[in-house]
N, C-alpha and C. Protein backbone atom coordinates (compact mmCIF):
# COMPACT_ATOMS: atom_id res chain seq x y z
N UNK A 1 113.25 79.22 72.04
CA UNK A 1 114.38 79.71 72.81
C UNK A 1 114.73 78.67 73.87
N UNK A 2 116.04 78.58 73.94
CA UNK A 2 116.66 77.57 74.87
C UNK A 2 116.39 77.42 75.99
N UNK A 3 117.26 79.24 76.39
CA UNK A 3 117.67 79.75 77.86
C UNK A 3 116.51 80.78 78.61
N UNK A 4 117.13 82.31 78.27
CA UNK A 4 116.36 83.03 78.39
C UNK A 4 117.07 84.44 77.41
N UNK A 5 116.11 84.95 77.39
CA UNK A 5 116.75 86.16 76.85
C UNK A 5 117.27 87.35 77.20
N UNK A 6 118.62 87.63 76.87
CA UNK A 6 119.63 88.80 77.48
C UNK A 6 118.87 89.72 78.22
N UNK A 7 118.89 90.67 79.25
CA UNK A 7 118.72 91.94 79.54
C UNK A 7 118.97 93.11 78.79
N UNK A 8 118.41 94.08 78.56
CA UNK A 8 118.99 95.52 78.24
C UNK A 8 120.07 95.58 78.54
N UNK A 9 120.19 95.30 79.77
CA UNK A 9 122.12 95.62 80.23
C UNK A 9 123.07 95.02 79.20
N UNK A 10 122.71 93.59 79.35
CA UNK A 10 123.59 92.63 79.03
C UNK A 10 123.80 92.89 77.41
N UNK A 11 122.63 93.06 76.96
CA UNK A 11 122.69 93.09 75.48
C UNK A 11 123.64 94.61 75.10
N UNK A 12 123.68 95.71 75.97
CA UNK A 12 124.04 96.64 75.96
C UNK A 12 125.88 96.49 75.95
N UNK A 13 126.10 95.44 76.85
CA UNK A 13 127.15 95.21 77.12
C UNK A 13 128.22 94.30 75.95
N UNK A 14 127.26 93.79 75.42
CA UNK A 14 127.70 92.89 74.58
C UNK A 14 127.16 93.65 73.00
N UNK A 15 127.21 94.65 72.78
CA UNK A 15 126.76 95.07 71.86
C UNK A 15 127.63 95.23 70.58
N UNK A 16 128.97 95.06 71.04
CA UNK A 16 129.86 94.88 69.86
C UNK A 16 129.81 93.44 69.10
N UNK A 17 129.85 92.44 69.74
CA UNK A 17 129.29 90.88 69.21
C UNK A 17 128.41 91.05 69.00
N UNK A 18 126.90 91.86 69.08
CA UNK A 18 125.77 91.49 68.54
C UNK A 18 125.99 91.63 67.29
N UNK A 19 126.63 93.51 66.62
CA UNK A 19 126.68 93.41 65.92
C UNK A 19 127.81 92.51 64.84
N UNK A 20 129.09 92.02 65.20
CA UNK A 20 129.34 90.33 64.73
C UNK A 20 128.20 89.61 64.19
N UNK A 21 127.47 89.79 65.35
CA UNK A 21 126.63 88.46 64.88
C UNK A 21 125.40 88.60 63.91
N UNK A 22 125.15 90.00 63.83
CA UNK A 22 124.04 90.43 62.62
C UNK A 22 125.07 89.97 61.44
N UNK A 23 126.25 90.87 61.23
CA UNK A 23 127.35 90.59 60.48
C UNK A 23 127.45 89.18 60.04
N UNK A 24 127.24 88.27 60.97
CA UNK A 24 127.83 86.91 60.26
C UNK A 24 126.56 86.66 59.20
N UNK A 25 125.29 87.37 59.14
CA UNK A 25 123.78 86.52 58.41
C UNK A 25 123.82 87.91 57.55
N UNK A 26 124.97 88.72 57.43
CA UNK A 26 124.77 89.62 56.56
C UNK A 26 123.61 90.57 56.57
N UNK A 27 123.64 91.20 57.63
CA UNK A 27 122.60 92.32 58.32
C UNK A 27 123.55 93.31 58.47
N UNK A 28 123.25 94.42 57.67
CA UNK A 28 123.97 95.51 58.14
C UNK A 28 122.89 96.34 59.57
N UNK A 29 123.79 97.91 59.71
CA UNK A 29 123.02 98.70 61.07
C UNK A 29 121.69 98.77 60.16
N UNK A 30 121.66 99.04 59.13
CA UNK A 30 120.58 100.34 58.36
C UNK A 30 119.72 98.89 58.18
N UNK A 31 119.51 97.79 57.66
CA UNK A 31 118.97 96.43 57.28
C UNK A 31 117.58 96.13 58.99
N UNK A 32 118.85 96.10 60.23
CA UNK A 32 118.12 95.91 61.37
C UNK A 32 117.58 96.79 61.68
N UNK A 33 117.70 98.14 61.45
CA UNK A 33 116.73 99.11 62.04
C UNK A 33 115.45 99.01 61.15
N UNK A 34 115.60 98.64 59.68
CA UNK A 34 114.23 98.23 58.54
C UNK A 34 113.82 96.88 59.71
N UNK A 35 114.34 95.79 59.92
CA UNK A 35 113.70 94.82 59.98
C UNK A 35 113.10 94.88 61.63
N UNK A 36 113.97 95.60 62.96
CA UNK A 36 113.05 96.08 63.88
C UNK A 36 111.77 96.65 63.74
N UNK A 37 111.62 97.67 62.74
CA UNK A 37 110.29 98.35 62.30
C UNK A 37 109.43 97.72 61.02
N UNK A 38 109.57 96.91 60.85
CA UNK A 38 108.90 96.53 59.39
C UNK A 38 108.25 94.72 60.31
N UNK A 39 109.68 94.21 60.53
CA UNK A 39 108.84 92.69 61.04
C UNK A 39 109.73 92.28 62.58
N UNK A 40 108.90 92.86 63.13
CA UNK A 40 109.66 92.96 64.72
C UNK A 40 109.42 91.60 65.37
N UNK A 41 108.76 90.68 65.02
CA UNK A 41 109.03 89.34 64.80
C UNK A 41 110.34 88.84 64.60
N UNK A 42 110.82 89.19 63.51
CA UNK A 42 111.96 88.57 63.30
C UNK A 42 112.98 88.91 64.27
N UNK A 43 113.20 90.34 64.22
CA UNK A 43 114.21 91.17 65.55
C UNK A 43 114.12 90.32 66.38
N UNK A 44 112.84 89.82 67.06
CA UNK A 44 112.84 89.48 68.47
C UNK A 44 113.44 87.59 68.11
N UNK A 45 112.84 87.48 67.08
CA UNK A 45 113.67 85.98 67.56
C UNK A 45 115.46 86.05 66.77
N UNK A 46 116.13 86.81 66.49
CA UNK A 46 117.52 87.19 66.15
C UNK A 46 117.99 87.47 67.48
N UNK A 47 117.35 88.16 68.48
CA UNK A 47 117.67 88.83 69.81
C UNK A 47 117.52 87.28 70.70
N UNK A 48 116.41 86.40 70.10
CA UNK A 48 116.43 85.25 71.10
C UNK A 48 118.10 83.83 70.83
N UNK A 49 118.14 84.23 69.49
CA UNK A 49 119.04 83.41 68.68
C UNK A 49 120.63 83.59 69.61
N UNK A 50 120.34 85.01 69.36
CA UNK A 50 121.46 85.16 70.14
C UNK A 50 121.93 85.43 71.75
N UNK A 51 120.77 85.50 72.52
CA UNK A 51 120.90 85.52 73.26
C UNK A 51 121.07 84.20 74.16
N UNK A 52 121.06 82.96 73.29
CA UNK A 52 120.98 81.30 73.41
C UNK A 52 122.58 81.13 73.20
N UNK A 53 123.13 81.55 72.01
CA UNK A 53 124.28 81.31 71.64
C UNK A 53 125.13 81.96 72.94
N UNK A 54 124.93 83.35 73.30
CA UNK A 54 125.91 83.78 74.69
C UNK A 54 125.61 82.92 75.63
N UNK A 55 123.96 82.28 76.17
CA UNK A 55 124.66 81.38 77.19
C UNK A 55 125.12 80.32 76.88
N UNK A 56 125.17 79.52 75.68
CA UNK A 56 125.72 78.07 75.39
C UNK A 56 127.34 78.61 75.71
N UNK A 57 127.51 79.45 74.90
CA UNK A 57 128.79 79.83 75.53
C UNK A 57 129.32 79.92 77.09
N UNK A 58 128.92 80.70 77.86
CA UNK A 58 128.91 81.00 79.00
C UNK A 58 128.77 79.60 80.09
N UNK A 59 127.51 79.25 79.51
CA UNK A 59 127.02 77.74 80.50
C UNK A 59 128.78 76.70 79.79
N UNK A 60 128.81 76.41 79.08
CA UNK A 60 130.12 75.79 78.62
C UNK A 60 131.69 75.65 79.12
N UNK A 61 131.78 77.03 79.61
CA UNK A 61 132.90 77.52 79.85
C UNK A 61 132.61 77.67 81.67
N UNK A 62 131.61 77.61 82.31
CA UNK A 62 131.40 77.63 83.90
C UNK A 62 131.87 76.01 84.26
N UNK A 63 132.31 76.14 85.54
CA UNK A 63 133.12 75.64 86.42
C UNK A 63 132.53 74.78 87.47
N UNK A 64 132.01 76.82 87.91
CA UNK A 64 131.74 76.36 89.55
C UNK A 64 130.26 77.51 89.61
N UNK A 65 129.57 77.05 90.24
CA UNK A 65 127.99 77.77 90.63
C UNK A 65 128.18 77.56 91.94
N UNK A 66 127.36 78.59 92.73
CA UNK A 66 127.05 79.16 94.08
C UNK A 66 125.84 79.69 94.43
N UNK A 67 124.62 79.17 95.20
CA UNK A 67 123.89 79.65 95.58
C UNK A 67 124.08 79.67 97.29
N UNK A 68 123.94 80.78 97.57
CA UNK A 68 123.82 81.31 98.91
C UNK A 68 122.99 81.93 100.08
N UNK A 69 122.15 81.56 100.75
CA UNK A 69 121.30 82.15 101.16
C UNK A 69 121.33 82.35 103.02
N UNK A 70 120.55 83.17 103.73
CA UNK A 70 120.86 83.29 105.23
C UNK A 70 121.45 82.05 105.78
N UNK A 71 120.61 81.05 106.11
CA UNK A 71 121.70 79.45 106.34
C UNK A 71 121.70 78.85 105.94
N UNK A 72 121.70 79.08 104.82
CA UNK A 72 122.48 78.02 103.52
C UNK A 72 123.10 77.82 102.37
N UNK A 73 124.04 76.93 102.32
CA UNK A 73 125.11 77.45 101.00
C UNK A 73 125.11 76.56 100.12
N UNK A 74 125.08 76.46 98.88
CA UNK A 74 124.98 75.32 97.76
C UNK A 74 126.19 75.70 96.94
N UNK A 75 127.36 74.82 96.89
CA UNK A 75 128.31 75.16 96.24
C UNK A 75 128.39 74.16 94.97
N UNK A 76 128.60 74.02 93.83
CA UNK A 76 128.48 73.08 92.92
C UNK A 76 129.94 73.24 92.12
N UNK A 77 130.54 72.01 91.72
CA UNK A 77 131.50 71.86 90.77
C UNK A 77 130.77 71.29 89.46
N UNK A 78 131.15 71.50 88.58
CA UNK A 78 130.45 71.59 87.19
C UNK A 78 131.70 70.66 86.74
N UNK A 79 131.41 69.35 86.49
CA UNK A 79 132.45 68.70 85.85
C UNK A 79 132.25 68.16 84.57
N UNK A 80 132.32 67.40 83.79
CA UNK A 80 132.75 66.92 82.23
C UNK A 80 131.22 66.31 82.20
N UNK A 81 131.10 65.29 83.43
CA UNK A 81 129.99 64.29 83.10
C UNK A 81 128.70 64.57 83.80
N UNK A 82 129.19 65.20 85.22
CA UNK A 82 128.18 65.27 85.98
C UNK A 82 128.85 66.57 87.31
N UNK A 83 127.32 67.07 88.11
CA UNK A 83 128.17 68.05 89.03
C UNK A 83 128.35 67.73 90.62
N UNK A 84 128.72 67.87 91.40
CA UNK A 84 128.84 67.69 92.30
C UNK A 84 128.83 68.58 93.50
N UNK A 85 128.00 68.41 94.67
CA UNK A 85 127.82 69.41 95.54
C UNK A 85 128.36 69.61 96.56
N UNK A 86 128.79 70.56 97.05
CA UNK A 86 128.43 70.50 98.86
C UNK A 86 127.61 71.48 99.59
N UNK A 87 126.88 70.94 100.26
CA UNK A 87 125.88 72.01 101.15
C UNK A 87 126.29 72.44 102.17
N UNK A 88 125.95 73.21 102.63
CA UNK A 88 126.27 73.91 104.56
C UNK A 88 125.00 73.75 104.87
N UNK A 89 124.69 73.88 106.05
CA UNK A 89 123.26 74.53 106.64
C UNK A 89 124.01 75.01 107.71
N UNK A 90 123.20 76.06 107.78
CA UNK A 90 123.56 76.39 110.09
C UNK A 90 122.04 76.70 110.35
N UNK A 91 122.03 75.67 111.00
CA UNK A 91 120.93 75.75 111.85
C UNK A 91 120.58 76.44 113.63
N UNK A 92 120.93 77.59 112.87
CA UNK A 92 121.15 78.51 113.96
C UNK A 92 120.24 80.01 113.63
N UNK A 93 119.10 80.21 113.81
CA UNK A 93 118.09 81.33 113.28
C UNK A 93 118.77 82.66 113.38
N UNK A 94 119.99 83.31 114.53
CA UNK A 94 120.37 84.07 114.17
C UNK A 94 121.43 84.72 113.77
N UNK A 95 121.98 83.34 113.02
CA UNK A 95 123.02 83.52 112.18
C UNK A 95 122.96 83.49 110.83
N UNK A 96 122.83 84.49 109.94
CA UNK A 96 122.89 84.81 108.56
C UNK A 96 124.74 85.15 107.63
N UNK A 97 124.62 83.58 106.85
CA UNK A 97 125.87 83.53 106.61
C UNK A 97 126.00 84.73 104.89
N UNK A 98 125.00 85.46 105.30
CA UNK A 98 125.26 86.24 103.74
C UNK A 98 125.79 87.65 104.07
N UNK A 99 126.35 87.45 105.61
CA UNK A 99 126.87 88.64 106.13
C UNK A 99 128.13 88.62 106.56
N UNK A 100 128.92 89.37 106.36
CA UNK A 100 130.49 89.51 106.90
C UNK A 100 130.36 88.44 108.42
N UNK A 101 129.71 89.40 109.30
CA UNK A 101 129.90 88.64 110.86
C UNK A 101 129.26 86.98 110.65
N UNK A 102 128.17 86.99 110.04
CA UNK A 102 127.49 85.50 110.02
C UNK A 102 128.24 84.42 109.44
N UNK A 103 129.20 84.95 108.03
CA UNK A 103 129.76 83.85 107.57
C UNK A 103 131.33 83.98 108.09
N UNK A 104 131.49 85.45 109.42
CA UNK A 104 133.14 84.88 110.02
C UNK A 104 132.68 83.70 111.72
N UNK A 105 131.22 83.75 111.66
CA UNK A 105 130.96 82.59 112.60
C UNK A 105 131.16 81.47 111.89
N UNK A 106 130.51 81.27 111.04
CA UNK A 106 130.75 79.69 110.24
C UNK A 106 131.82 79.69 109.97
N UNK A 107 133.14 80.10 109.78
CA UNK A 107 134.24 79.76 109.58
C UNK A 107 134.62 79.60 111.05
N UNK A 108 134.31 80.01 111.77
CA UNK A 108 135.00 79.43 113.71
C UNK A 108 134.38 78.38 113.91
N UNK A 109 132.78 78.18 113.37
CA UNK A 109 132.12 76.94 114.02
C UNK A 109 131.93 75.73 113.48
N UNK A 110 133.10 75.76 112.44
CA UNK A 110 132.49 74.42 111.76
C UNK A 110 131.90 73.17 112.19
N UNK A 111 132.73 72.67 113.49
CA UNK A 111 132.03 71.41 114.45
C UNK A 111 131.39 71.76 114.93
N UNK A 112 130.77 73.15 114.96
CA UNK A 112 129.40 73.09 116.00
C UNK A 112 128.53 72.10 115.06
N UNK A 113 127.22 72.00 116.74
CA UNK A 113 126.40 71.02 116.41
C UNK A 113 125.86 71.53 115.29
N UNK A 114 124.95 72.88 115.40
CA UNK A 114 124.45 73.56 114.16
C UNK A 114 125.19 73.58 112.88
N UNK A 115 125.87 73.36 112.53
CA UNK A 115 126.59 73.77 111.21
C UNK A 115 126.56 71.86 110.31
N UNK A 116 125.90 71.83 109.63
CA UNK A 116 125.55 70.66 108.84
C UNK A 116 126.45 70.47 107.50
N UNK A 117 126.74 69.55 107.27
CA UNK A 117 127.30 69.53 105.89
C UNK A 117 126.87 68.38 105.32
N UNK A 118 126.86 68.20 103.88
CA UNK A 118 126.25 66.98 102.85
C UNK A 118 127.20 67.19 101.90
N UNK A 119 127.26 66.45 101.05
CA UNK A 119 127.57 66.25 99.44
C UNK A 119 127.17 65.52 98.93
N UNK A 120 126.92 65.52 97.31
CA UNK A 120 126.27 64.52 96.62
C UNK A 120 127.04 65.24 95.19
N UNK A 121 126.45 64.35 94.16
CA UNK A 121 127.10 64.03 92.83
C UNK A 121 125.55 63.70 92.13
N UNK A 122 125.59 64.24 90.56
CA UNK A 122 124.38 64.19 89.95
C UNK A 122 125.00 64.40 88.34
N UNK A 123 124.77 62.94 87.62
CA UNK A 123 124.92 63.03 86.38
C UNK A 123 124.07 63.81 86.15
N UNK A 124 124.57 64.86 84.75
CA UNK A 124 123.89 65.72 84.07
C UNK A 124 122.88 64.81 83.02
N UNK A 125 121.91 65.75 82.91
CA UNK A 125 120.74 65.18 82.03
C UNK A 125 120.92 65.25 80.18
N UNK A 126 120.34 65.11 79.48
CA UNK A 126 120.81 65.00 78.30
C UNK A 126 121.36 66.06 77.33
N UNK A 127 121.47 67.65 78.28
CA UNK A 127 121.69 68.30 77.87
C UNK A 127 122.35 69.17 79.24
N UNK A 128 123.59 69.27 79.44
CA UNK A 128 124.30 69.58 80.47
C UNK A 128 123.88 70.88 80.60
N UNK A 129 124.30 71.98 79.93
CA UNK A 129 123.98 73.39 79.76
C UNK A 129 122.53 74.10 80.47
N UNK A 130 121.71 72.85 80.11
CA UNK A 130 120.58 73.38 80.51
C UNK A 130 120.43 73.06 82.26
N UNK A 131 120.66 71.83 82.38
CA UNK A 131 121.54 71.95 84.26
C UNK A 131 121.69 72.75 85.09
N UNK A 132 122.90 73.03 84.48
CA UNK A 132 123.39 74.32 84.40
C UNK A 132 122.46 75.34 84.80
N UNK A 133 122.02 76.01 83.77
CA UNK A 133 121.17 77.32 83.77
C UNK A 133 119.98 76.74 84.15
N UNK A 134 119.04 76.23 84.71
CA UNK A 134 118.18 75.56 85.94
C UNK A 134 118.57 76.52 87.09
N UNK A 135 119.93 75.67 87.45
CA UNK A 135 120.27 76.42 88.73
C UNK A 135 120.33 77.64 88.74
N UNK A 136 120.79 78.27 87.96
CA UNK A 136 121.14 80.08 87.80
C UNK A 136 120.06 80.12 87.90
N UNK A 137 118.57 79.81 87.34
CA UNK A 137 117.40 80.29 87.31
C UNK A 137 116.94 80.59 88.76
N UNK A 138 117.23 79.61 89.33
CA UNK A 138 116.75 79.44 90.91
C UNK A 138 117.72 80.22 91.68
N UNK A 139 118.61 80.73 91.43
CA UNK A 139 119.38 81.94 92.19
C UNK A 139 120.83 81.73 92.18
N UNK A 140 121.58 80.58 91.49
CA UNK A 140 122.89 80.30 91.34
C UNK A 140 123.33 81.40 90.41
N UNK A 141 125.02 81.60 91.28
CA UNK A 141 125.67 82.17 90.25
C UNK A 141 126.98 81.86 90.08
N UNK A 142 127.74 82.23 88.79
CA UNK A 142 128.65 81.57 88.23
C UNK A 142 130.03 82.19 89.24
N UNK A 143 130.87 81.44 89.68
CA UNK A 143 131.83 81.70 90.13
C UNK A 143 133.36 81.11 89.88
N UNK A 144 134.19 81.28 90.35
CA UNK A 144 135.73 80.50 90.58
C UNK A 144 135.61 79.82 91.29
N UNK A 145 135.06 79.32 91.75
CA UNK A 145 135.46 78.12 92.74
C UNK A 145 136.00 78.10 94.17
N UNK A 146 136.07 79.25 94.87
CA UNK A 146 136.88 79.43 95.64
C UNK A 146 136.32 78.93 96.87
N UNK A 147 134.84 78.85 97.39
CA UNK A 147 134.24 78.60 98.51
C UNK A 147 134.23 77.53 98.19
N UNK A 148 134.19 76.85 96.96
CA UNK A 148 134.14 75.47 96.86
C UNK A 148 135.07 74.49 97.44
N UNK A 149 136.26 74.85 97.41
CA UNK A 149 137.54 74.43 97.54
C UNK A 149 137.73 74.30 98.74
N UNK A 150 137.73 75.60 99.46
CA UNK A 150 138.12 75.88 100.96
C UNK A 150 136.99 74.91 101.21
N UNK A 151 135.33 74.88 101.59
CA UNK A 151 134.93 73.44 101.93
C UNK A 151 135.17 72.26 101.65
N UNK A 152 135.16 72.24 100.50
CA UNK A 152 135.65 70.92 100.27
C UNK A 152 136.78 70.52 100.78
N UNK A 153 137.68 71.16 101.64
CA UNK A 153 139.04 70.71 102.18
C UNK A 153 138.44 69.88 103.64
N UNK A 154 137.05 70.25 103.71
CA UNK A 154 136.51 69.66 105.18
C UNK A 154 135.33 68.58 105.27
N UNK A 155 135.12 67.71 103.99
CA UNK A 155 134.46 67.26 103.42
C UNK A 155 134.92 66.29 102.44
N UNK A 156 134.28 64.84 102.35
CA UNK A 156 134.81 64.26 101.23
C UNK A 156 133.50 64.19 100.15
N UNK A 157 134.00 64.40 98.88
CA UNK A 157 133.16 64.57 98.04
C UNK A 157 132.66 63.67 97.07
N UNK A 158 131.23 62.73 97.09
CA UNK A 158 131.50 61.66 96.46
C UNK A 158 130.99 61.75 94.99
């Protein structure tokens, strides 16, 4: 397995493509419920098969990733070759920007001394996707771009 494998939810959610995708290897309903109970081996790596194919998809089609935490923000653009960042810090202990009031201070304080910014740029490794989903692992999540942008209007990005 590539990535990781779907959730209950997710698989729940996506349960009309799963079955597509039994469909495409010619598995009917009545076939997978024999092969869940007979060689649950196989089930589980069909469930891993596909649960690789939704994120190649997914990781493919992302943009922009966001990890966010009390003072600190990791915003990433996901580009063709390589991604590119910008960080915040506020170095300010009792300001938590994962809160309405904490992150309408960081928008008043940007020149304060506390409020740090970086960027950097990082060719992707030989397999972009997996990059990618690294970060999600560690707490990124997939977004529009929108925090990206608005910083980056205060920042040059190399």
């Amino acid at each position: 397995m590539k990535y990781a494998r779907l959730t209950k939810e997710q698989f729940e959610e996506l349960h009309t493509e799963f079955i597509n995708f039994l469909a495409t290897q010619s598995i009917t309903a009545q076939e997978w419920a024999e092969i869940k109970k007979t060689k649950p081996e196989v089930a589980e790596e069909e469930l891993d098969i596909f649960s690789d194919l939704v994120w190649e998809g997914v990781l493919s089609k992302a943009t922009y990733l966001e990890h966010i935490s009390a003072n600190q923000m990791h915003l990433f653009e996901l580009g063709k070759d390589k991604m590119t960042l910008i960080a915040v810090k506020v170095n300010q202990d009792d300001i938590d920007i994962t809160t309405k009031e904490g992150y309408q201070w960081l928008q008043e304080h940007l020149a304060d001394e506390s409020v740090v910014f970086l960027t950097a740029s990082k060719d992707y490794g030989e397999h972009p996707n997996t990059d990618k989903f690294n970060l999600i692992q560690q707490g990124a999540i997939i977004t529009k771009g929108d925090l990206y942008r608005w910083f980056g209007r205060f920042v040059t990005v190399k």
